[in-house]
Protein backbone atom coordinates (compact mmCIF):
# COMPACT_ATOMS: atom_id res chain seq x y z
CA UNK A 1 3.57 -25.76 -10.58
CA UNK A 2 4.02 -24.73 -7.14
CA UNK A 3 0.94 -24.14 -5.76
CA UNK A 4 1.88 -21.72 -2.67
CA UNK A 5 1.22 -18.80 -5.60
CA UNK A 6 -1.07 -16.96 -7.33
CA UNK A 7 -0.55 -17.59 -11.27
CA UNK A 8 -1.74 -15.10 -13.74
CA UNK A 9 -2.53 -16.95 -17.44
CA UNK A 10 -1.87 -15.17 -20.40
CA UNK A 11 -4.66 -12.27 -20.67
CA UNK A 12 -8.25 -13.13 -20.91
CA UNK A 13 -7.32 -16.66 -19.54
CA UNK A 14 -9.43 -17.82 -16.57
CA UNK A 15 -8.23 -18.18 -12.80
CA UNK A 16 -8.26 -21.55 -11.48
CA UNK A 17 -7.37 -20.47 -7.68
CA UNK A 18 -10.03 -20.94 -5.74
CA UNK A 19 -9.94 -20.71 -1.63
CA UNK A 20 -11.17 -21.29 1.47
CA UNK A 21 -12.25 -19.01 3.84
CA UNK A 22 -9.10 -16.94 5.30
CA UNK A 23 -7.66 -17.89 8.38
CA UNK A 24 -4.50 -16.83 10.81
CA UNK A 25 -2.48 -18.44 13.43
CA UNK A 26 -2.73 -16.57 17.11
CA UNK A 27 -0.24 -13.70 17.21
CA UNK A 28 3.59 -14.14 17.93
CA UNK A 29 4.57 -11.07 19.60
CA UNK A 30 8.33 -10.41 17.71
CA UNK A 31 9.53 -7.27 20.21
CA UNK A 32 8.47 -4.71 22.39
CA UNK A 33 7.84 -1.10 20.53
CA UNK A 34 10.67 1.10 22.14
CA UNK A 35 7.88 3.81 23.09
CA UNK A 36 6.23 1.16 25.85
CA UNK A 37 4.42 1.66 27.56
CA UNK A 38 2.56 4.43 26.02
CA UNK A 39 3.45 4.29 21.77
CA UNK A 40 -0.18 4.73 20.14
CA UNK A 41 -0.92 4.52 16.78
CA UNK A 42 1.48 7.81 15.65
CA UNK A 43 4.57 5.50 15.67
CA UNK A 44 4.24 2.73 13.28
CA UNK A 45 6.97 0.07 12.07
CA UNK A 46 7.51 -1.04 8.77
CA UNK A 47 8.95 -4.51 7.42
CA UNK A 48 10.95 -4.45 4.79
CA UNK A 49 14.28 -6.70 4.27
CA UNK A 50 16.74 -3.82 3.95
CA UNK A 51 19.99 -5.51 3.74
CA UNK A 52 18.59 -8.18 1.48
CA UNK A 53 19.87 -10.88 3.64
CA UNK A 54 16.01 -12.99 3.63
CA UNK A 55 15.05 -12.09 7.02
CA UNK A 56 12.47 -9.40 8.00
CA UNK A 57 13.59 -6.10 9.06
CA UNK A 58 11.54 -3.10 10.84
CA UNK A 59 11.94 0.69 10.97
CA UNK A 60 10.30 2.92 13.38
CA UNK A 61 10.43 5.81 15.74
CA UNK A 62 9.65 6.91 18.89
CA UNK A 63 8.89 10.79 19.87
CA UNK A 64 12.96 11.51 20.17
CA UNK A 65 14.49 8.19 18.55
CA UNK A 66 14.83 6.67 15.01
CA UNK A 67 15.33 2.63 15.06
CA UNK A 68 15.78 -0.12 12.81
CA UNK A 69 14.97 -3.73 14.22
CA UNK A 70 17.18 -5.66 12.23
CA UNK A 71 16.19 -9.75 12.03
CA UNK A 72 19.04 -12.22 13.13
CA UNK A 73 16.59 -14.91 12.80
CA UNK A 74 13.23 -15.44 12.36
CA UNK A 75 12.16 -14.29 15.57
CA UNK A 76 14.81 -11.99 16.79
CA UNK A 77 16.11 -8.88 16.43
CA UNK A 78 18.95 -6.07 16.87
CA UNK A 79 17.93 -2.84 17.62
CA UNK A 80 20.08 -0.48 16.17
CA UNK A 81 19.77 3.21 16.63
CA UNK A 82 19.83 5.57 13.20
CA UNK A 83 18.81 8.87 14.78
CA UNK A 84 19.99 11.43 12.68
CA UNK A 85 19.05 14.67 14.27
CA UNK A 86 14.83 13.79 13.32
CA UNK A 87 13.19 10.93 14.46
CA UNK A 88 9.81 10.60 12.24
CA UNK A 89 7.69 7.83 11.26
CA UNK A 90 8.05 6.04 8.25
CA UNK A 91 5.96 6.67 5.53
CA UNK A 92 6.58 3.93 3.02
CA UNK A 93 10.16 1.89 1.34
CA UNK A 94 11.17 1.98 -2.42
CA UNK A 95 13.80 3.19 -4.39
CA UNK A 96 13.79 6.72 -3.96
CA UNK A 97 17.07 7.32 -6.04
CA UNK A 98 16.75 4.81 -8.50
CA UNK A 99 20.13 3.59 -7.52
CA UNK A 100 18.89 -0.54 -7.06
CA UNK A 101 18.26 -0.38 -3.10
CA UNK A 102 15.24 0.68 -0.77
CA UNK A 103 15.50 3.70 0.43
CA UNK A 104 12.78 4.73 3.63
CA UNK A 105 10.40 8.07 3.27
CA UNK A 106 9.65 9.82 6.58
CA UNK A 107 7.64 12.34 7.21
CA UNK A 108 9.60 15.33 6.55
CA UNK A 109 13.13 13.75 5.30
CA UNK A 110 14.42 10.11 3.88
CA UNK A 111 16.58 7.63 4.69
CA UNK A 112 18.91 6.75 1.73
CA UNK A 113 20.53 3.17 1.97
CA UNK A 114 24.19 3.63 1.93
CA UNK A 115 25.60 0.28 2.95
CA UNK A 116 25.06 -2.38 5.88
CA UNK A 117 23.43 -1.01 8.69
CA UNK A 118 24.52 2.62 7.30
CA UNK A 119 21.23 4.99 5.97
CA UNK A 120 22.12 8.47 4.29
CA UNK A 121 20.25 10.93 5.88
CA UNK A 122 18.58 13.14 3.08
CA UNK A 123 16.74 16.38 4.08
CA UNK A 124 13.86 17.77 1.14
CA UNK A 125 13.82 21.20 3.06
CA UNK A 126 9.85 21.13 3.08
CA UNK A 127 8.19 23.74 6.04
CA UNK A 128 7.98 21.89 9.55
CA UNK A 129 4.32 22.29 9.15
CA UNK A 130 4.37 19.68 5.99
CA UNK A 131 4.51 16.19 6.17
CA UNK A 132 5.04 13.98 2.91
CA UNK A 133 2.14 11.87 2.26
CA UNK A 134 3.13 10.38 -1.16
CA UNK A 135 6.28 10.08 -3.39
CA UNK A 136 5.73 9.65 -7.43
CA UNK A 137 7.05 10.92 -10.40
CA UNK A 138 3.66 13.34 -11.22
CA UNK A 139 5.05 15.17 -14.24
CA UNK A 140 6.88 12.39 -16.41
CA UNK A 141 10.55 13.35 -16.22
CA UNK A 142 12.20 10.80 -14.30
CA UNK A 143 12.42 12.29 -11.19
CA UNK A 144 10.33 11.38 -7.98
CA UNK A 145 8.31 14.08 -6.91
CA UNK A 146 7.43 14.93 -3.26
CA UNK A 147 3.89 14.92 -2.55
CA UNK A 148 2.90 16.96 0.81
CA UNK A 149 -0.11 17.97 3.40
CA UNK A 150 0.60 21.43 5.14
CA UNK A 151 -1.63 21.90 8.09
CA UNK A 152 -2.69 25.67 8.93
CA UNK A 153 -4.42 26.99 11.69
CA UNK A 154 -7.74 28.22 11.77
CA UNK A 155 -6.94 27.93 7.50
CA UNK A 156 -7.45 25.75 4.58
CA UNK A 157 -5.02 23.08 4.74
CA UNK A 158 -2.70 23.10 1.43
CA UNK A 159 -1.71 20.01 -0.84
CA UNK A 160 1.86 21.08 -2.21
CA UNK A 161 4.23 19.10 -5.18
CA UNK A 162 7.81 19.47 -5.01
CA UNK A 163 8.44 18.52 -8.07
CA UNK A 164 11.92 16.98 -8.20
CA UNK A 165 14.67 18.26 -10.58
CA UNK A 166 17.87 17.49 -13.13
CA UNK A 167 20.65 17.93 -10.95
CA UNK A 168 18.72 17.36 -7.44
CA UNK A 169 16.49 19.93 -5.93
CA UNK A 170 12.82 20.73 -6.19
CA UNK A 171 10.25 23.36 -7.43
CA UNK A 172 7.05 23.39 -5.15
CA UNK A 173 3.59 24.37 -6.00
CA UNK A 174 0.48 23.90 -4.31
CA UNK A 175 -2.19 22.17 -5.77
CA UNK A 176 -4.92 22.06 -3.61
CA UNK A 177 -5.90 24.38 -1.09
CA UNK A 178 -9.56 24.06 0.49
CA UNK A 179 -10.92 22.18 3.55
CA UNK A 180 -9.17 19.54 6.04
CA UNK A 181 -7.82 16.51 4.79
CA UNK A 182 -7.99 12.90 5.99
CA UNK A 183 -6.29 10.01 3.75
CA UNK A 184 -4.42 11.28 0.53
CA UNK A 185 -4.30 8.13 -2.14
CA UNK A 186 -2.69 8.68 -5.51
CA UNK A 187 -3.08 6.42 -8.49
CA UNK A 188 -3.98 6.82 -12.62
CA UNK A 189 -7.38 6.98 -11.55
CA UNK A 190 -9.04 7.78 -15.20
CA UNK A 191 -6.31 5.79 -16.93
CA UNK A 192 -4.39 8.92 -19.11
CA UNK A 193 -1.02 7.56 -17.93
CA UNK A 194 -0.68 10.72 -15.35
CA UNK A 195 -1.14 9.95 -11.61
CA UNK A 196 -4.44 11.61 -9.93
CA UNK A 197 -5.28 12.32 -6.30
CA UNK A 198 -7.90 11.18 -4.44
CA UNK A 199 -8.35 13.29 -1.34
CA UNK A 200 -10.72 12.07 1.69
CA UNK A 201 -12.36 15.57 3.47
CA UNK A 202 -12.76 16.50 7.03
CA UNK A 203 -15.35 18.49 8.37
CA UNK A 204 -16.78 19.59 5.35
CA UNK A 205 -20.27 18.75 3.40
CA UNK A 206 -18.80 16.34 0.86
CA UNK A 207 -16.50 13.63 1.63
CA UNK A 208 -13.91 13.26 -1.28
CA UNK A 209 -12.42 15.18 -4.10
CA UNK A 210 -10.19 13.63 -7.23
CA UNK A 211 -7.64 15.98 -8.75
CA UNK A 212 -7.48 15.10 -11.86
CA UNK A 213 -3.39 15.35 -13.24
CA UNK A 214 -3.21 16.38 -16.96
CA UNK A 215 0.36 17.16 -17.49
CA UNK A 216 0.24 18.40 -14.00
CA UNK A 217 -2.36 20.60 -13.98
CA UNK A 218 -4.52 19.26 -11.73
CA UNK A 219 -8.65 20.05 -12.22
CA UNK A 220 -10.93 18.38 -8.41
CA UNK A 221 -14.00 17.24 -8.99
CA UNK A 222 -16.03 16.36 -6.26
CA UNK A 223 -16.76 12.62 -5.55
CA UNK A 224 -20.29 12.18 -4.77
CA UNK A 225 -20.55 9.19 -2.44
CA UNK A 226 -23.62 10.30 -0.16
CA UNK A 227 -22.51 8.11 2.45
CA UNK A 228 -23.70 11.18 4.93
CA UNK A 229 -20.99 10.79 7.12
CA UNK A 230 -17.40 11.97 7.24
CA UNK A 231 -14.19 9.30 6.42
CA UNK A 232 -10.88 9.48 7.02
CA UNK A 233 -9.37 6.72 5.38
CA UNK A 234 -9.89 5.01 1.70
CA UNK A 235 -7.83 2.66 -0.29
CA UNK A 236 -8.08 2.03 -4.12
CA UNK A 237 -7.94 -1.09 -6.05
CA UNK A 238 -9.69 -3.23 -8.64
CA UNK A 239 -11.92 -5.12 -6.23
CA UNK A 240 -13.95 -6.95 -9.37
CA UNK A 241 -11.34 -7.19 -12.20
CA UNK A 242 -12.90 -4.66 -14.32
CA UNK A 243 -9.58 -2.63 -14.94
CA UNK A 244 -10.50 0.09 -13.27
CA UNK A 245 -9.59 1.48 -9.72
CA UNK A 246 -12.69 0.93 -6.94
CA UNK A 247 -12.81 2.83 -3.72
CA UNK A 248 -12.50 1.31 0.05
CA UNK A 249 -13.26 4.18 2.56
CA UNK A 250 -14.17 3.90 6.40
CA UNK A 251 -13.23 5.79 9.91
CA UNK A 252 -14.44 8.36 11.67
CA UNK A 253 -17.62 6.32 12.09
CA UNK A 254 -18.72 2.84 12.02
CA UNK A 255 -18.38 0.34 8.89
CA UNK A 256 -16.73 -0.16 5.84
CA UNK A 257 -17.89 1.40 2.24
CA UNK A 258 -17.27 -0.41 -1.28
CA UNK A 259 -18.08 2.24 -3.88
CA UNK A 260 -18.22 0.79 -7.65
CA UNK A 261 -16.17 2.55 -10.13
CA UNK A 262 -18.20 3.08 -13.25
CA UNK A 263 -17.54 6.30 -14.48
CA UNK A 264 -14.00 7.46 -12.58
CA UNK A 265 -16.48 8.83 -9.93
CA UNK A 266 -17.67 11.54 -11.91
CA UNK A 267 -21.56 10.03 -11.18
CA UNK A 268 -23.21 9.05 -7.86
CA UNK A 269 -22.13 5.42 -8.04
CA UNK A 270 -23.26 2.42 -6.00
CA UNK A 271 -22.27 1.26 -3.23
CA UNK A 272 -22.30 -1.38 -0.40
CA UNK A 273 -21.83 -0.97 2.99
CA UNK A 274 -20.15 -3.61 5.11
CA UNK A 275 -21.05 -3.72 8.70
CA UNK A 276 -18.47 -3.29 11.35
CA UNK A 277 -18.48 -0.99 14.49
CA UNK A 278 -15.66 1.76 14.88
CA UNK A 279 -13.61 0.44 12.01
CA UNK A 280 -10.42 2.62 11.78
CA UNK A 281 -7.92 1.80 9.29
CA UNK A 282 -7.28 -0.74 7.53
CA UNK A 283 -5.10 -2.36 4.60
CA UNK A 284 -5.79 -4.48 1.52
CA UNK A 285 -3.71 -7.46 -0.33
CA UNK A 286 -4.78 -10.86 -1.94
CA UNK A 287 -4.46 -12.74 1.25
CA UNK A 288 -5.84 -16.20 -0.45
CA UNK A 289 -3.96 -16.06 -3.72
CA UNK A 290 -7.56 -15.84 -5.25
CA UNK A 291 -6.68 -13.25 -7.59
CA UNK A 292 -9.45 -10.76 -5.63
CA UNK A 293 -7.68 -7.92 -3.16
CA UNK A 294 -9.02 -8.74 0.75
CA UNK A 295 -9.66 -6.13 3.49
CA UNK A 296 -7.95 -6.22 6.73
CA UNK A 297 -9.52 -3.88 9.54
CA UNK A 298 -8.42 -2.73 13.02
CA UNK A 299 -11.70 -1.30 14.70
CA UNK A 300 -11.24 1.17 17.63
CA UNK A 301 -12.65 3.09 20.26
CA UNK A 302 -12.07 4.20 23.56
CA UNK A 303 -12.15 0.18 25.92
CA UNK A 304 -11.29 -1.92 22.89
CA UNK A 305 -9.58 -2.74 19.85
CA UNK A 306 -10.26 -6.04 17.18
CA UNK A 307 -8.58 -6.46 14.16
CA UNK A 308 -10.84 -8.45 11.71
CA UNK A 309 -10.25 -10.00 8.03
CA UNK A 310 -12.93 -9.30 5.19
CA UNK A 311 -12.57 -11.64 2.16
CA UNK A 312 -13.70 -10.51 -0.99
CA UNK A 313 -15.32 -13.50 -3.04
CA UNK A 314 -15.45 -11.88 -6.39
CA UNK A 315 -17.91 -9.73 -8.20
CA UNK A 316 -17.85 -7.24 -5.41
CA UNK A 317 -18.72 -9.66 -3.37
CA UNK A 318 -17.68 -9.82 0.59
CA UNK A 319 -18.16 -11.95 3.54
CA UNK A 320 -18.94 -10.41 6.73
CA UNK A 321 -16.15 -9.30 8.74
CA UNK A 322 -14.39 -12.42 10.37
CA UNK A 323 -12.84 -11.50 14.00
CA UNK A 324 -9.26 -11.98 13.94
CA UNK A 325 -8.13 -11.08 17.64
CA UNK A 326 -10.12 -9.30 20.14
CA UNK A 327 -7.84 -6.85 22.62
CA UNK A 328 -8.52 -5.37 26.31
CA UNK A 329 -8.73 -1.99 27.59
CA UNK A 330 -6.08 0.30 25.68
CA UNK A 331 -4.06 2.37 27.56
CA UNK A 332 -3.08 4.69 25.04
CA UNK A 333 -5.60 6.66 22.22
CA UNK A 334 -2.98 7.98 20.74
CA UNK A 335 -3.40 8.51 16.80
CA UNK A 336 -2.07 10.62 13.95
CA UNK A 337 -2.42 11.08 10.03
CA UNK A 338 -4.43 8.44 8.19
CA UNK A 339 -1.59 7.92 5.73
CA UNK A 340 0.72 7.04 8.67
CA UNK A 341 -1.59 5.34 10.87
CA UNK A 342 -2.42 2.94 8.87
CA UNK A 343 1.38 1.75 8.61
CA UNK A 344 0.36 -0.18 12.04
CA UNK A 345 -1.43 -2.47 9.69
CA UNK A 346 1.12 -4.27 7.02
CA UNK A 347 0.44 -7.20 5.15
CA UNK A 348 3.63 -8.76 4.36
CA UNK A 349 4.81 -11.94 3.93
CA UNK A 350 6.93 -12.30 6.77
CA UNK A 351 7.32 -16.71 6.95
CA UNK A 352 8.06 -16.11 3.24
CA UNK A 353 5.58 -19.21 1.85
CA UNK A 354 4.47 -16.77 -0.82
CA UNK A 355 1.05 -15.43 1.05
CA UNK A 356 0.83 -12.39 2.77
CA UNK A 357 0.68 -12.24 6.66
CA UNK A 358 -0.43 -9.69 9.03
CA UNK A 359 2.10 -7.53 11.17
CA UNK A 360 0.45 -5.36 13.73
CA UNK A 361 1.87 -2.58 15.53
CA UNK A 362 -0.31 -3.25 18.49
CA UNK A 363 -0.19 0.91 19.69
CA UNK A 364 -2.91 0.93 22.23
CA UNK A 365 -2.93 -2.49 24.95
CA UNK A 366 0.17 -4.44 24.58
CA UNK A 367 2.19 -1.80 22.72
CA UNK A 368 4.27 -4.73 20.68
CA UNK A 369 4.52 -5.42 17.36
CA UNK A 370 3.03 -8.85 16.41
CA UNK A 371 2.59 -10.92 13.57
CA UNK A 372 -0.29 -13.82 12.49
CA UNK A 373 0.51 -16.05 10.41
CA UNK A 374 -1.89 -16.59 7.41
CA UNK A 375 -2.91 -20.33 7.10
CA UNK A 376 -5.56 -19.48 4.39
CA UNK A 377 -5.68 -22.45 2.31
CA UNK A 378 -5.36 -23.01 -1.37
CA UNK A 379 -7.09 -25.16 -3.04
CA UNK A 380 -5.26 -26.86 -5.86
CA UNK A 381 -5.13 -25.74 -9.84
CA UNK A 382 -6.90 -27.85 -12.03
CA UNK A 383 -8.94 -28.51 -15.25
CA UNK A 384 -5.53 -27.55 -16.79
CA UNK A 385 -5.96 -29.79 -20.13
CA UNK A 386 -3.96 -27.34 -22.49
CA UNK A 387 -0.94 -26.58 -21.44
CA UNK A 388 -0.07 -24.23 -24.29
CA UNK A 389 -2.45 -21.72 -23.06
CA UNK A 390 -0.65 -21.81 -19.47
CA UNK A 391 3.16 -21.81 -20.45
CA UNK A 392 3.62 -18.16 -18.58
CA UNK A 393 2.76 -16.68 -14.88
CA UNK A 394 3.67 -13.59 -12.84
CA UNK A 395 3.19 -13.60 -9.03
CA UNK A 396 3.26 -12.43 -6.83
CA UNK A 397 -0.02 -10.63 -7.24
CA UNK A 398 -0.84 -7.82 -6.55
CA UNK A 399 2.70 -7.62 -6.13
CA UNK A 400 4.87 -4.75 -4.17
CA UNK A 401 8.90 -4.69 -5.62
CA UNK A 402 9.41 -7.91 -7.57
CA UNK A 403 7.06 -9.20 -9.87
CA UNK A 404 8.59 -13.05 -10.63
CA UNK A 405 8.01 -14.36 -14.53
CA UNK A 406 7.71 -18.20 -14.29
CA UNK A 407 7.81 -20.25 -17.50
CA UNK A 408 10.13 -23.43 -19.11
CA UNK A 409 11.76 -21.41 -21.75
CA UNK A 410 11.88 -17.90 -20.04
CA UNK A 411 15.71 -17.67 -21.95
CA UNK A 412 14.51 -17.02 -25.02
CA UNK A 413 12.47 -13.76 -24.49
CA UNK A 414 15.16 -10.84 -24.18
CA UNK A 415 12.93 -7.85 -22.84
CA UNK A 416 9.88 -6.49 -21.62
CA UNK A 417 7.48 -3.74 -21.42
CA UNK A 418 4.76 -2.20 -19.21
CA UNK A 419 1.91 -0.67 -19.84
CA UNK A 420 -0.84 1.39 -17.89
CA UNK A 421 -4.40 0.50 -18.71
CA UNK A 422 -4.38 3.70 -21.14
CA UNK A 423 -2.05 1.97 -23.25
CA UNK A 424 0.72 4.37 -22.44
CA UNK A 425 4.10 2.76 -21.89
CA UNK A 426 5.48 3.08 -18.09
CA UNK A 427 8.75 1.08 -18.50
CA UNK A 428 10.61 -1.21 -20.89
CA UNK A 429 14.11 -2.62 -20.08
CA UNK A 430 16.24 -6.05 -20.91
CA UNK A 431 14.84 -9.44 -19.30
CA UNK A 432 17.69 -10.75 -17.47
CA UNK A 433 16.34 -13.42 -15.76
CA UNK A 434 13.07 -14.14 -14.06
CA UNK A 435 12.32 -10.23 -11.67
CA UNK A 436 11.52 -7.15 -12.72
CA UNK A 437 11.84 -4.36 -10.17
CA UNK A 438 8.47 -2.58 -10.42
CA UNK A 439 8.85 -0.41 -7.02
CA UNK A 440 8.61 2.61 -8.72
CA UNK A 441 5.30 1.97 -10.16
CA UNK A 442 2.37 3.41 -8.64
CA UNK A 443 -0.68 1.83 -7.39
CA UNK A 444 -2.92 0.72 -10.63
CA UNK A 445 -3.33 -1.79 -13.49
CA UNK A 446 -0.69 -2.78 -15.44
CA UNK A 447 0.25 -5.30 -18.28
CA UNK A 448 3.09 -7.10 -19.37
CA UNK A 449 5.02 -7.75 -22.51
CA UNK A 450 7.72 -9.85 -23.50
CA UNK A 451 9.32 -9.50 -26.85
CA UNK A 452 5.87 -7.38 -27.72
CA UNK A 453 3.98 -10.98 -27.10
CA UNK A 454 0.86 -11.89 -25.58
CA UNK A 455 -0.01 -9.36 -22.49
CA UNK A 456 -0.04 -10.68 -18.61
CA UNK A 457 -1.84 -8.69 -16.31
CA UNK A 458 -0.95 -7.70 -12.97
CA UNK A 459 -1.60 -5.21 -10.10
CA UNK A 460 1.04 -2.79 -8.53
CA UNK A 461 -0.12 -2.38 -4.70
């Protein structure tokens, strides 16, 4: 076995991955954000390897230009300009068409991959006031639907679907219209097979509502959290391998909250509170290859900034927040939308050695983009003493685009399956070879199938 990964045993099997406490290398800075001196947090880079070519790539924006950094090596790059009329921040990479490449959504428009070094410039036609805080397929047919926020003044702000269509175009409706919004996270949160919205609340008494999608009509239900002050940001995940979605929420104010998902939320549920002054934003992955998803933090105010790592031990259980890098005085305060700013913060796995790094769009002192490399260690699998019961893995995990099937006689299975925890089949296809493109997925629980055998599970981040 190689032991650089994270192996997932046939289901119900036990992990054997244990680790030490997480650790990085001191940052590399890998090039100068194009908005220096002043870029803030409202102009964010995102890795991603567009032209498949196994070096890390970046896309970005300043106020008036659109850039991709492309990687010549392993520490430079070529900046190459793809301003198109808009220059926007990236919101997140997949395969918006469904044509086999990664395509780039932007705040109000996306970036279609056309060839090497070439990006199709594809406008939605949403209002100027809208930005596009998620992209999934909410009602079922095969289409990816565009999920905006639409700011009004001195108004309720309005959540809005554009629900995409045979033939191209889209059919808009909006959803949601009370209050201010912070984050906007969407994921099966109450496992029917139909993605829900989680929606964090500004300025208003409670703190979070969950819309509820049942063949897209969508029902909010407050979350009562009674954490009695307002947050901006929250992730979800399965932070104790329960197989249901738990809640990360912090900003606005100081530390980070772990809320317990019991009931989907629909009961005050417990909670823990990790301490950490002016925590921000942050981002989660399995940065040990311990099977449980770790918080990353940048904490902010107004004569410093510290990013710090927060490993989760299992059992909803933490360590206290580990200082990663301390900065100086920042020159810039600039911020922006949650679901944006937190694009500052990616955990990718830039060295490739099969564990997640940190890549840090370093907006307020230094304005570069750096990277630390993650030297967590992992201690070896053992007490392996039947091997028929570990003949099959998936990493990595939680994985992002390609989820890798590693066993000795992976040519005799001929297809697969995946299913949501509700049982209801998300996609089936021929195994040909060892990846399975699970981009399009959204954020949740899923399990594997080959040949309708034995189920793996594995998380889509």
């Amino acid at each position: 076995m190689n032991k650089k990964y994270l192996f997932i045993f046939l289901f119900f099997s036990p992990f054997f991955c244990l680790s030490q406490q997480l650790s990085f290398e001191a940052s590399v800075a890998l090039f100068d954000h194009p908005s220096s001196p002043y870029a803030g947090f409202g102009n964010p880079f995102v890795p991603f390897d567009y032209n498949s070519d196994g070096l890390v790539d970046f896309i970005g924006a300043t106020f008036n230009d659109q850039y991709i950094y492309k990687g010549i090596a392993s520490d430079q790059f070529e900046q190459i300009d793809i301003y198109q009329g808009y220059a926007h921040s990236p919101l997140k990479v997949m395969d918006f068409d469904n044509d086999g490449d990664m395509d780039v959504i932007m705040r109000r428009y996306i970036n279609l991959y056309e060839s090497a070094d070439s990006f199709t410039f594809f406008d939605p036609n949403i209002s100027y006031q809208e930005k596009i805080v998620e992209v999934a397929d909410f009602d079922n047919n095969g289409f990816n639907d565009l999920l905006t926020y639409k700011s009004i003044t001195f108004e309720n702000d309005e959540l809005i679907i554009h629900y995409g269509q045979v033939g191209g175009g889209f059919i808009s409706e909006v959803i949601y219209a009370e209050f201010d919004y912070g984050d906007v996270e969407v994921a099966d949160i109450d496992g029917n097979g139909d993605l829900d919205i989680l929606v964090m609340l500004e300025f208003a008494s409670n703190e979070a509502v969950i819309l509820s999608n049942s063949s897209t009509t969508f029902t909010p239900a407050f979350v009562p959290l009674f954490f009695n002050s307002s947050h901006s940001t929250a992730k979800l995940a399965d932070l104790d391998g329960d197989l249901d979605l738990d809640l990360i929420a912090l900003g606005s104010f100081d530390d980070v909250y772990i809320v317990e998902n019991t009931d989907n939320f629909v009961t005050a549920n417990s909670y823990q509170q990790l301490q950490l002054i002016d925590a921000d934003f942050l981002s989660i992955a399995d940065m040990d290859l311990d099977g449980d998803i770790d918080i990353i933090v940048s904490a902010n105010n107004s004569s410093s900034s510290t990013l710090f790592s927060i490993e989760n031990k299992g059992a909803l259980s933490f360590d206290a927040a580990m200082e990663i890098e301390a900065f100086g005085e920042p020159n810039s305060t600039t911020s922006g939308s949650p679901n944006y700013v937190s694009n500052n913060l990616n955990l990718y796995d830039f060295d490739g050695d099969g564990k997640k790094d940190i890549i840090y769009v370093d907006g307020r002192n230094s304005n570069q983009i750096v990277y630390y490399k993650n030297t967590s260690t992992i201690t070896d699998i053992n007490n392996l003493t039947d091997k028929d019961d570990f003949t099959i893995s998936v990493f990595p995990n939680p994985v992002e685009d390609q989820l890798k099937i590693e066993m000795e006689n992976i040519n005799d299975f001929s297809s697969y399956e995946i299913f949501s925890v509700s049982g209801k089949k998300m996609e089936e296809g021929k195994l040909n070879g060892e990846l399975i493109n699970v981009s399009s997925l959204q954020p949740g629980i899923y399990f594997l199938q080959l040949d309708q055998l034995n189920s793996i599970r594995f998380i889509k981040q």
